[in-house]
Protein backbone atom coordinates (compact mmCIF):
# COMPACT_ATOMS: atom_id res chain seq x y z
CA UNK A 1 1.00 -13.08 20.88
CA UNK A 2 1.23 -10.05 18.92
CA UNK A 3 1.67 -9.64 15.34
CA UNK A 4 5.64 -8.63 13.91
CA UNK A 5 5.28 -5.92 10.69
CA UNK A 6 8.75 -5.55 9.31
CA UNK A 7 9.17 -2.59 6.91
CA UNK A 8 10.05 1.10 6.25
CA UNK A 9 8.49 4.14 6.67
CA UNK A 10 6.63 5.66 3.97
CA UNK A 11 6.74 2.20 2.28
CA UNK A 12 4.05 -0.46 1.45
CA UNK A 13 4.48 -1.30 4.92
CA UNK A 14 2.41 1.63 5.91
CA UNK A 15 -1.10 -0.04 3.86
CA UNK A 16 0.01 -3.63 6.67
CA UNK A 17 0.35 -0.98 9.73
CA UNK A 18 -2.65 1.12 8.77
CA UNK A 19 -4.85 -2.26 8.59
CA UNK A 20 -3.58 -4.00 12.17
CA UNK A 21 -4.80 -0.23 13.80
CA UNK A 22 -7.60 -0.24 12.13
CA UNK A 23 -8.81 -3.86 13.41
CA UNK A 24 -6.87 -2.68 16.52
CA UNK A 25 -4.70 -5.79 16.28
CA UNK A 26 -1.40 -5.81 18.46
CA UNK A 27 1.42 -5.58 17.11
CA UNK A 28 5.46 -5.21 16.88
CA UNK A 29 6.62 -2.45 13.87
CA UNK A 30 10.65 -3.85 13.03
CA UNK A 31 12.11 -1.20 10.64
CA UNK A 32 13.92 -2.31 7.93
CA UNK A 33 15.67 0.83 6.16
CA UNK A 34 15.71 1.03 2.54
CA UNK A 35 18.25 3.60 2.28
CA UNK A 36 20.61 1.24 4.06
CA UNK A 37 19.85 -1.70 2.36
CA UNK A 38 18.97 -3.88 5.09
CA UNK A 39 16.20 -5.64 2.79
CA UNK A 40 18.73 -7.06 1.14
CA UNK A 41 20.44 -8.33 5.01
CA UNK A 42 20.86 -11.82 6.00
CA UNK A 43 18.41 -11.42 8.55
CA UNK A 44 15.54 -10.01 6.88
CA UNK A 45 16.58 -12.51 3.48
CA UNK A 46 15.85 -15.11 6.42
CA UNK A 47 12.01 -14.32 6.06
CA UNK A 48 11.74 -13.02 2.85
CA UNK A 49 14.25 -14.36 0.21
CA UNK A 50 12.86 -11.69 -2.16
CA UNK A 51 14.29 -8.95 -0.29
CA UNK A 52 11.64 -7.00 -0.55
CA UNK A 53 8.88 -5.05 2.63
CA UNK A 54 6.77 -5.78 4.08
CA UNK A 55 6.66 -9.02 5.63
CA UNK A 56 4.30 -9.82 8.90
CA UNK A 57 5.23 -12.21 11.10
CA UNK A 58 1.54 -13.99 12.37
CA UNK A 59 0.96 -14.90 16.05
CA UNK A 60 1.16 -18.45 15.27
CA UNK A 61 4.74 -18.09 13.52
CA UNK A 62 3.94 -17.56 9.87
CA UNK A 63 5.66 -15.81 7.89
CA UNK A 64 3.49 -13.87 4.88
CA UNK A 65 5.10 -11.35 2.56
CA UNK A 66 3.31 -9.15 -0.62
CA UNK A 67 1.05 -6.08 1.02
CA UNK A 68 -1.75 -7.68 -0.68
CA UNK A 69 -1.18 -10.94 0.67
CA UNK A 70 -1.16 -8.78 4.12
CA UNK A 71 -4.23 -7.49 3.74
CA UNK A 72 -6.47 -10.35 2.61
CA UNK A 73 -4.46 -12.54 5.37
CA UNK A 74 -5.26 -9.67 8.25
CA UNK A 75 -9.43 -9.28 6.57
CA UNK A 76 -9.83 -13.12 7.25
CA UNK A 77 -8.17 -12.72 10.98
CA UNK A 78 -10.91 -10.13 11.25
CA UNK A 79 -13.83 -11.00 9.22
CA UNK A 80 -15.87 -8.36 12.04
CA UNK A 81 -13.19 -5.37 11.13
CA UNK A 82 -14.81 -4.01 7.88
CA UNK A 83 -11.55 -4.05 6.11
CA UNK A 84 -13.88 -6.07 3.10
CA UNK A 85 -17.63 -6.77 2.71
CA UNK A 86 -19.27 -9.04 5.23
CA UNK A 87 -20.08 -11.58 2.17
CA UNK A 88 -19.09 -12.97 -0.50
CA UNK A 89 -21.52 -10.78 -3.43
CA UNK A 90 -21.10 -7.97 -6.11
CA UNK A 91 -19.17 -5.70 -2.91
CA UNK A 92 -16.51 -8.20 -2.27
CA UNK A 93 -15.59 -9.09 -6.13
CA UNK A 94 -15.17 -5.24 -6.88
CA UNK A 95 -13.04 -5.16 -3.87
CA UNK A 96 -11.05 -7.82 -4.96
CA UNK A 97 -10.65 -6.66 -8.65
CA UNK A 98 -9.49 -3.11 -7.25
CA UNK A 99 -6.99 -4.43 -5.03
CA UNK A 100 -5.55 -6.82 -7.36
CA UNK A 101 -5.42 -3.88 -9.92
CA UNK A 102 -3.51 -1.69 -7.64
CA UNK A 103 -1.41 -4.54 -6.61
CA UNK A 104 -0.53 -5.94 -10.55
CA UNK A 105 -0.74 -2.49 -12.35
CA UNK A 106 0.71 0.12 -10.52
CA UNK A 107 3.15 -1.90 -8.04
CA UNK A 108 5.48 -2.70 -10.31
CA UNK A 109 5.62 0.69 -12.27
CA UNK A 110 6.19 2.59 -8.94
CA UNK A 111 9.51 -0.05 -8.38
CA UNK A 112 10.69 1.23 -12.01
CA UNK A 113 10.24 5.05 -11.01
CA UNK A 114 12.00 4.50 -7.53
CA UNK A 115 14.82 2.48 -9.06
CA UNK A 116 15.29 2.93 -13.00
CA UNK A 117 18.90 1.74 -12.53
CA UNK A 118 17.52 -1.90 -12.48
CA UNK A 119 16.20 -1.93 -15.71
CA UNK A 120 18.20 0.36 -17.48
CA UNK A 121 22.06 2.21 -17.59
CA UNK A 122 22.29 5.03 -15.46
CA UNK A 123 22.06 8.37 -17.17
CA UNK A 124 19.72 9.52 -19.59
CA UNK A 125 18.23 5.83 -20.56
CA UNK A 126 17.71 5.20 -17.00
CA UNK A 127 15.69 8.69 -16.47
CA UNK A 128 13.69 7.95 -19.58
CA UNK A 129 12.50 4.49 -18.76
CA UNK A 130 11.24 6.48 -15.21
CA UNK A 131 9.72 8.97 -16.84
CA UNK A 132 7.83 6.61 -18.75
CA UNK A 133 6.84 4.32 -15.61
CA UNK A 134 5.76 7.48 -13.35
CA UNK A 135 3.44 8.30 -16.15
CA UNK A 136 1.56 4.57 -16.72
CA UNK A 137 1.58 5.07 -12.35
CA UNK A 138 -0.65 7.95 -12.97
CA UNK A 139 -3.09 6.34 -15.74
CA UNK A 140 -3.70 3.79 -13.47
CA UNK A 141 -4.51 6.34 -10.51
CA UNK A 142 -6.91 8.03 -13.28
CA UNK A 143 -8.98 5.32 -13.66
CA UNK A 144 -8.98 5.13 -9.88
CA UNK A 145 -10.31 8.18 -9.74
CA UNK A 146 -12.97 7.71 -12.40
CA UNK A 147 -14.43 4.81 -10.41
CA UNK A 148 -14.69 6.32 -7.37
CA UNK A 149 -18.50 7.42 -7.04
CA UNK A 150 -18.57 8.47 -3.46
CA UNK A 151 -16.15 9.55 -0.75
CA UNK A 152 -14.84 5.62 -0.86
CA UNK A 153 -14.40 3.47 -3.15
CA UNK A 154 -16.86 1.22 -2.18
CA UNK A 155 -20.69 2.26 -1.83
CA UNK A 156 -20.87 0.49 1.44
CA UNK A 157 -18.24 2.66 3.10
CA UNK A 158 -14.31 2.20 4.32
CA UNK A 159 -12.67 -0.45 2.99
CA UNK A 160 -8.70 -2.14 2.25
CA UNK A 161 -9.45 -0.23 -0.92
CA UNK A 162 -9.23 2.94 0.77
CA UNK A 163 -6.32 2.01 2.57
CA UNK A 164 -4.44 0.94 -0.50
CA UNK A 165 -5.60 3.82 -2.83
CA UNK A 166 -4.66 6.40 -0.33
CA UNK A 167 -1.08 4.78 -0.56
CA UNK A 168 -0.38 4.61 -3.80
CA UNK A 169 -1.79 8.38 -4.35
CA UNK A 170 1.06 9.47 -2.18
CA UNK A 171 4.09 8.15 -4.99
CA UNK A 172 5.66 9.01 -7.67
CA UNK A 173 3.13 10.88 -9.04
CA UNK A 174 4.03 14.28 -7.27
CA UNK A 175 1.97 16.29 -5.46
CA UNK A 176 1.14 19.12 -7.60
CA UNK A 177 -0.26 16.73 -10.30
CA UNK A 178 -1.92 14.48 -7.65
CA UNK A 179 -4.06 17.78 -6.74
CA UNK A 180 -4.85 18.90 -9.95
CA UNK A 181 -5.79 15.69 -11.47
CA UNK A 182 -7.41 13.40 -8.23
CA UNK A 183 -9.25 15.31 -6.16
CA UNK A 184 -11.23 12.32 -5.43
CA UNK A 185 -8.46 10.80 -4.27
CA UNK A 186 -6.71 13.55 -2.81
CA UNK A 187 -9.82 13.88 -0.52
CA UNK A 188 -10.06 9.93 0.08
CA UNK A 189 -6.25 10.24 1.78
CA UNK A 190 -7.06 13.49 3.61
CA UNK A 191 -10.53 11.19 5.25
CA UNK A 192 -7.90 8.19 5.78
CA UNK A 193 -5.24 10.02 7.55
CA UNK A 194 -8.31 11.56 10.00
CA UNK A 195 -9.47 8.10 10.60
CA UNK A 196 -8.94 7.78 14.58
CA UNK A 197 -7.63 4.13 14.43
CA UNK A 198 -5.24 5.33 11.09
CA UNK A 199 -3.89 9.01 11.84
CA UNK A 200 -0.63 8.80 13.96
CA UNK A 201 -0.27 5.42 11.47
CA UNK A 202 -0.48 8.01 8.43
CA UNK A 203 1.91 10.88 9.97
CA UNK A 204 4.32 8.42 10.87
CA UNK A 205 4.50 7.36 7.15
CA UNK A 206 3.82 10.38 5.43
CA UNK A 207 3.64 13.31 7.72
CA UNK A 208 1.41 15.93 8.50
């Protein structure tokens, strides 16, 4: 049985779609449009009661939701893939802390800089309080940036880190800053989007 992704495009669904290519997993891609709301739809509420992509149905019926949760859940599926180190060691815990970074420190700012409204009145509080989030987005993609000692993030090559870096470099950060302040990472989503398994993944999302 294949594998069910439901999301949006351009979303965090695209670091779930990116990883089943990569592994070359099969799989079903439901779209679930934001703009129309239909997160927030009895049928997708049915498998996440969050309301919130992506969620990834498992060939055995299971339904997992967080794009982290994704990932890890799709690395052990493939331990072979490359997605993380072979082993448990020094490799694996860095990959771990930079995923869980990404996941706990710049997840929830880009929510605030999408949607300000749900933390604060419309009008000039409300485009304050984004303000503030897009900038602790793009601390947190500086020190990304700073770590990054090669063309991945890990020393032993591609990784979920890449995957996930390369997304969140593509949001709310715009793109004029994103070139002048990470070309590390600027470069790291330019090799990711070239990756055979990953490219029509990456134009689908985020276009040429």
């Amino acid at each position: 049985m294949a594998y069910r992704l439901y999301g949006d495009l351009g979303s965090g669904a695209f670091s779930a779609e990116a990883a089943l290519s990569e592994v070359g997993a099969p799989y079903e891609f439901e779209l679930i449009s934001l703009e129309r709301g239909e997160q927030k739809a009895p049928h997708f509420l049915s498998l996440n009661p969050s309301g919130k992509i992506p969620a990834l149905r498992l060939p055995e019926g299971e339904i997992v939701t967080e794009s982290l949760a994704i990932l890890l859940t799709l690395a052990d599926h493939f331990p072979q893939s490359g997605l993380l180190p072979p082993k448990p060691g020094p490799q694996r815990a860095t990959a771990y802390r930079w995923l869980a970074f990404m996941a706990s420190e710049i997840y929830p700012f880009v929510e605030i800089v999408d949607y300000p409204e749900r933390f604060a009145p419309r009008g000039a509080a409300a485009d304050a309080l984004r303000e503030a989030a897009r900038g602790r987005v793009r601390e947190r993609l500086l020190l990304i940036e700073q770590v990054m000692a090669g063309p991945y993030m890990l020393a032993g090559g591609f990784s979920l880190l890449d995957i996930y870096a390369a997304m969140f470099s593509r949001w709310s950060i715009g793109a004029d800053w994103r070139r002048t302040n990470l070309p590390r990472l600027t470069a790291l989503a330019a090799t990711v989007s070239k990756r055979p398994a990953l490219a029509s993944v990456w134009e689908r999302h985020f276009g040429p």
